[in-house]
N, C-alpha and C. Protein backbone atom coordinates (compact mmCIF):
# COMPACT_ATOMS: atom_id res chain seq x y z
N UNK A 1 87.78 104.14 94.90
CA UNK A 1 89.08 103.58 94.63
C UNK A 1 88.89 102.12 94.19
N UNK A 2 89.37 101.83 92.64
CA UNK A 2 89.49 100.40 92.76
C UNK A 2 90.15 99.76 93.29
N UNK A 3 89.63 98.49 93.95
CA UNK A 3 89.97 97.66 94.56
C UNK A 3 91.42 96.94 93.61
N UNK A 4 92.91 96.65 94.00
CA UNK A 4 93.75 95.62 93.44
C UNK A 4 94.90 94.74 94.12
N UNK A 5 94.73 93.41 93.81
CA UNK A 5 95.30 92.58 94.93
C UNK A 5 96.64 93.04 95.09
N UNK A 6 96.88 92.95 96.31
CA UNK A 6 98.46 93.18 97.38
C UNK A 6 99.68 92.34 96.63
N UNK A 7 100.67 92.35 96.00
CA UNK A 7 101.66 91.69 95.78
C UNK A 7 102.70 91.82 96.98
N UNK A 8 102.74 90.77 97.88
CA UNK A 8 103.79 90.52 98.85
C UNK A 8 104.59 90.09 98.59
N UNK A 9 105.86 90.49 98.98
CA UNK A 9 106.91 90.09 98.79
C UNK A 9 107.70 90.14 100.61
N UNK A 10 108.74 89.30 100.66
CA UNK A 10 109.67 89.14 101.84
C UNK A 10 110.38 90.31 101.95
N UNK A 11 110.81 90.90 103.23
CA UNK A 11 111.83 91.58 103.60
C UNK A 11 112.69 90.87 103.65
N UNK A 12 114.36 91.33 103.16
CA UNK A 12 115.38 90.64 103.23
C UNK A 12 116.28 90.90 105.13
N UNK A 13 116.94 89.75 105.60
CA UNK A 13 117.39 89.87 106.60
C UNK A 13 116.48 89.71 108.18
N UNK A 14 115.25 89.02 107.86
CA UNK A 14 114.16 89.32 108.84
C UNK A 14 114.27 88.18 109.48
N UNK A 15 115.34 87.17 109.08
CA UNK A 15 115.19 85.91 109.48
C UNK A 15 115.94 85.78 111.47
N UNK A 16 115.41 85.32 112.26
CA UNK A 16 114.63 83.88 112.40
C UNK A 16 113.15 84.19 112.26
N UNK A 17 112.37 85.83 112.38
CA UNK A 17 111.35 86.41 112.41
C UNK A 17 111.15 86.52 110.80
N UNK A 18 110.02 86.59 110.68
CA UNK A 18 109.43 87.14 108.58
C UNK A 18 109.07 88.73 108.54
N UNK A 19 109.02 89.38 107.95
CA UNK A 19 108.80 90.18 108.06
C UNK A 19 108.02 90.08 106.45
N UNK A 20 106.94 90.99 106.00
CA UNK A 20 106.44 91.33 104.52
C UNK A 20 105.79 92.89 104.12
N UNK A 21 106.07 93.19 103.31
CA UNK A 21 105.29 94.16 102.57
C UNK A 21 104.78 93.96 101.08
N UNK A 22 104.01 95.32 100.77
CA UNK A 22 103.13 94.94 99.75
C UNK A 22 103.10 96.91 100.05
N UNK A 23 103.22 97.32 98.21
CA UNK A 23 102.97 98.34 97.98
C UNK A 23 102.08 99.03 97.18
N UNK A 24 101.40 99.62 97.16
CA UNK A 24 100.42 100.33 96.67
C UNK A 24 100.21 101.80 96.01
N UNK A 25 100.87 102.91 95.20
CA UNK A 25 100.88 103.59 95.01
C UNK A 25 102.27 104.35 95.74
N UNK A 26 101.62 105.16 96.97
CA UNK A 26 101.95 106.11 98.13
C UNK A 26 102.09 104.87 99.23
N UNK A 27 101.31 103.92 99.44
CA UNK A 27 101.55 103.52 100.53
C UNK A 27 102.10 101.98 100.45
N UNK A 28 102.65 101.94 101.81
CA UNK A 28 103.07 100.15 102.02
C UNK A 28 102.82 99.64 103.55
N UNK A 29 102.19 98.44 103.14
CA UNK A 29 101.63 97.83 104.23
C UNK A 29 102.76 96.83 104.81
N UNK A 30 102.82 96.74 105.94
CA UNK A 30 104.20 95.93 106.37
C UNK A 30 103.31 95.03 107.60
N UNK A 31 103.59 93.64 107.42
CA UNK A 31 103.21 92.52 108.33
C UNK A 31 104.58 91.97 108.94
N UNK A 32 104.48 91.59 110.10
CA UNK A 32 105.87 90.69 110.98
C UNK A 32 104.88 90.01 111.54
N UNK A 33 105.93 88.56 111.61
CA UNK A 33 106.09 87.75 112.50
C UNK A 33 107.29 87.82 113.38
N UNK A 34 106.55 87.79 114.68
CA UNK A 34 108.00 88.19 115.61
C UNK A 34 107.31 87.37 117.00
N UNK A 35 108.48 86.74 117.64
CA UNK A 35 108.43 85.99 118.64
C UNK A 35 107.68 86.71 119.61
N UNK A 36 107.31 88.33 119.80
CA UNK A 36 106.15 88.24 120.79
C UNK A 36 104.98 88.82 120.12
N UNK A 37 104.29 88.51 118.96
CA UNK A 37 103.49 88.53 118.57
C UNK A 37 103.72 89.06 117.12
N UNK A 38 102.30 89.68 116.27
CA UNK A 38 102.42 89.10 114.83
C UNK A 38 101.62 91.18 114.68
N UNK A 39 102.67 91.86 114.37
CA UNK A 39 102.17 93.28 114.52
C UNK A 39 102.33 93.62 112.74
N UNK A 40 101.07 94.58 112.38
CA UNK A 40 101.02 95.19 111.39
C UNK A 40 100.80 96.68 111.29
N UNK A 41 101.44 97.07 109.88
CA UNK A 41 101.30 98.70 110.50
C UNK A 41 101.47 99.39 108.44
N UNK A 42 100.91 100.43 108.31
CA UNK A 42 101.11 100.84 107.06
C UNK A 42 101.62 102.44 107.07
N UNK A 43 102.50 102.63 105.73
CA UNK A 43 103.26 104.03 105.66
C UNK A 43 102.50 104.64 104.73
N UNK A 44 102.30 105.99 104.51
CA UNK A 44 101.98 106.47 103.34
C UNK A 44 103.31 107.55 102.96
N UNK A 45 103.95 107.97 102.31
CA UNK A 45 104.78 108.75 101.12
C UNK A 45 103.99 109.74 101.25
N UNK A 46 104.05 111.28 101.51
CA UNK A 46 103.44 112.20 100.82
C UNK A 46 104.27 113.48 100.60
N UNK A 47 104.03 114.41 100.32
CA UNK A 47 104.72 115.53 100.32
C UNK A 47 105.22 116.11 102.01
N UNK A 48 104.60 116.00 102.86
CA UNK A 48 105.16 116.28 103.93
C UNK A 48 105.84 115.06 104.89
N UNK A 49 106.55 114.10 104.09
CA UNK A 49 107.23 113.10 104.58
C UNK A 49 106.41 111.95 105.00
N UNK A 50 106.86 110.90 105.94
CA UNK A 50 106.25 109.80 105.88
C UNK A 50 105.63 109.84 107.17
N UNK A 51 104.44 109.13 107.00
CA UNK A 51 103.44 108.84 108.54
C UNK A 51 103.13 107.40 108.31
N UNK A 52 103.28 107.09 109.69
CA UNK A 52 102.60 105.29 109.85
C UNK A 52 101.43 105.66 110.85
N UNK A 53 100.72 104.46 110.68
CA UNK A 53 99.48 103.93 111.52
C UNK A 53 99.77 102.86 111.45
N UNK A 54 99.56 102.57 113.07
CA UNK A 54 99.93 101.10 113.37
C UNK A 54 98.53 100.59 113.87
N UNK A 55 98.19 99.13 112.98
CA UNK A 55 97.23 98.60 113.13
C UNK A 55 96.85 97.29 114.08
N UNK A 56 98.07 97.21 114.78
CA UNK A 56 97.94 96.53 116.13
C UNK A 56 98.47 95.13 115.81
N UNK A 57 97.70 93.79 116.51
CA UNK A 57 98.47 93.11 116.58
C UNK A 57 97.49 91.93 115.53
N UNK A 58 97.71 91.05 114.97
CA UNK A 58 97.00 90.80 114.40
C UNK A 58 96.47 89.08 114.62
N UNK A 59 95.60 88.02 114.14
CA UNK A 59 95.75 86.79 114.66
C UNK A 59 95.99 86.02 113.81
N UNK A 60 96.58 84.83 113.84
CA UNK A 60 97.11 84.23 112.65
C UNK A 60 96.02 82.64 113.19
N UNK A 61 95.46 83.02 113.88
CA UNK A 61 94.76 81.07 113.83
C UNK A 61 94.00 80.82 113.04
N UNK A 62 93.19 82.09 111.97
CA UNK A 62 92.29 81.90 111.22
C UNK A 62 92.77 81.75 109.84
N UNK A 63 94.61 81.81 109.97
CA UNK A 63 95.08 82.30 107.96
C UNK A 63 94.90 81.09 107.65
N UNK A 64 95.23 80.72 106.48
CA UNK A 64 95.30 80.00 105.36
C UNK A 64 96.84 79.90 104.99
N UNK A 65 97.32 79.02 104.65
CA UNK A 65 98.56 78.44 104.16
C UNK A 65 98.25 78.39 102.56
N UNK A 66 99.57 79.27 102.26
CA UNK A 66 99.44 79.32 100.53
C UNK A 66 100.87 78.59 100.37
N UNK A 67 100.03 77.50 99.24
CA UNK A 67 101.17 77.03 98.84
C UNK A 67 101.19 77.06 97.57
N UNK A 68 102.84 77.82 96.90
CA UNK A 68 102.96 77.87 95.15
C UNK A 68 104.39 76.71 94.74
């Protein structure tokens, strides 16, 4: 599978918390920030409806600040 960068975009209404996704074909990866921690989890689309895997909680002391 080639590798191609994530275009994130905001969930609308997520505010005082962020919420983001980023889609990929079949699937979408969804990140929150939420006052008791920072959980990520991805959907895939298929013919027999939708399944998530939730990928736990994640750490934010190591991100990087993007600024455009």
């Amino acid at each position: 599978m080639p590798k191609k960068p994530l275009a994130w975009k905001a969930e609308p209404g997520t505010a005082p918390d962020s919420a983001f996704n980023a889609e990929l074909d079949d699937i979408t990866y969804h990140v929150e920030t939420r006052t008791y921690g920072y959980p990520a989890y991805v959907e895939v689309r298929g013919p027999r409806g939708l399944k998530r895997l939730n990928l736990g909680f994640y750490d934010m002391s190591k991100a990087e600040k993007i600024i455009r």
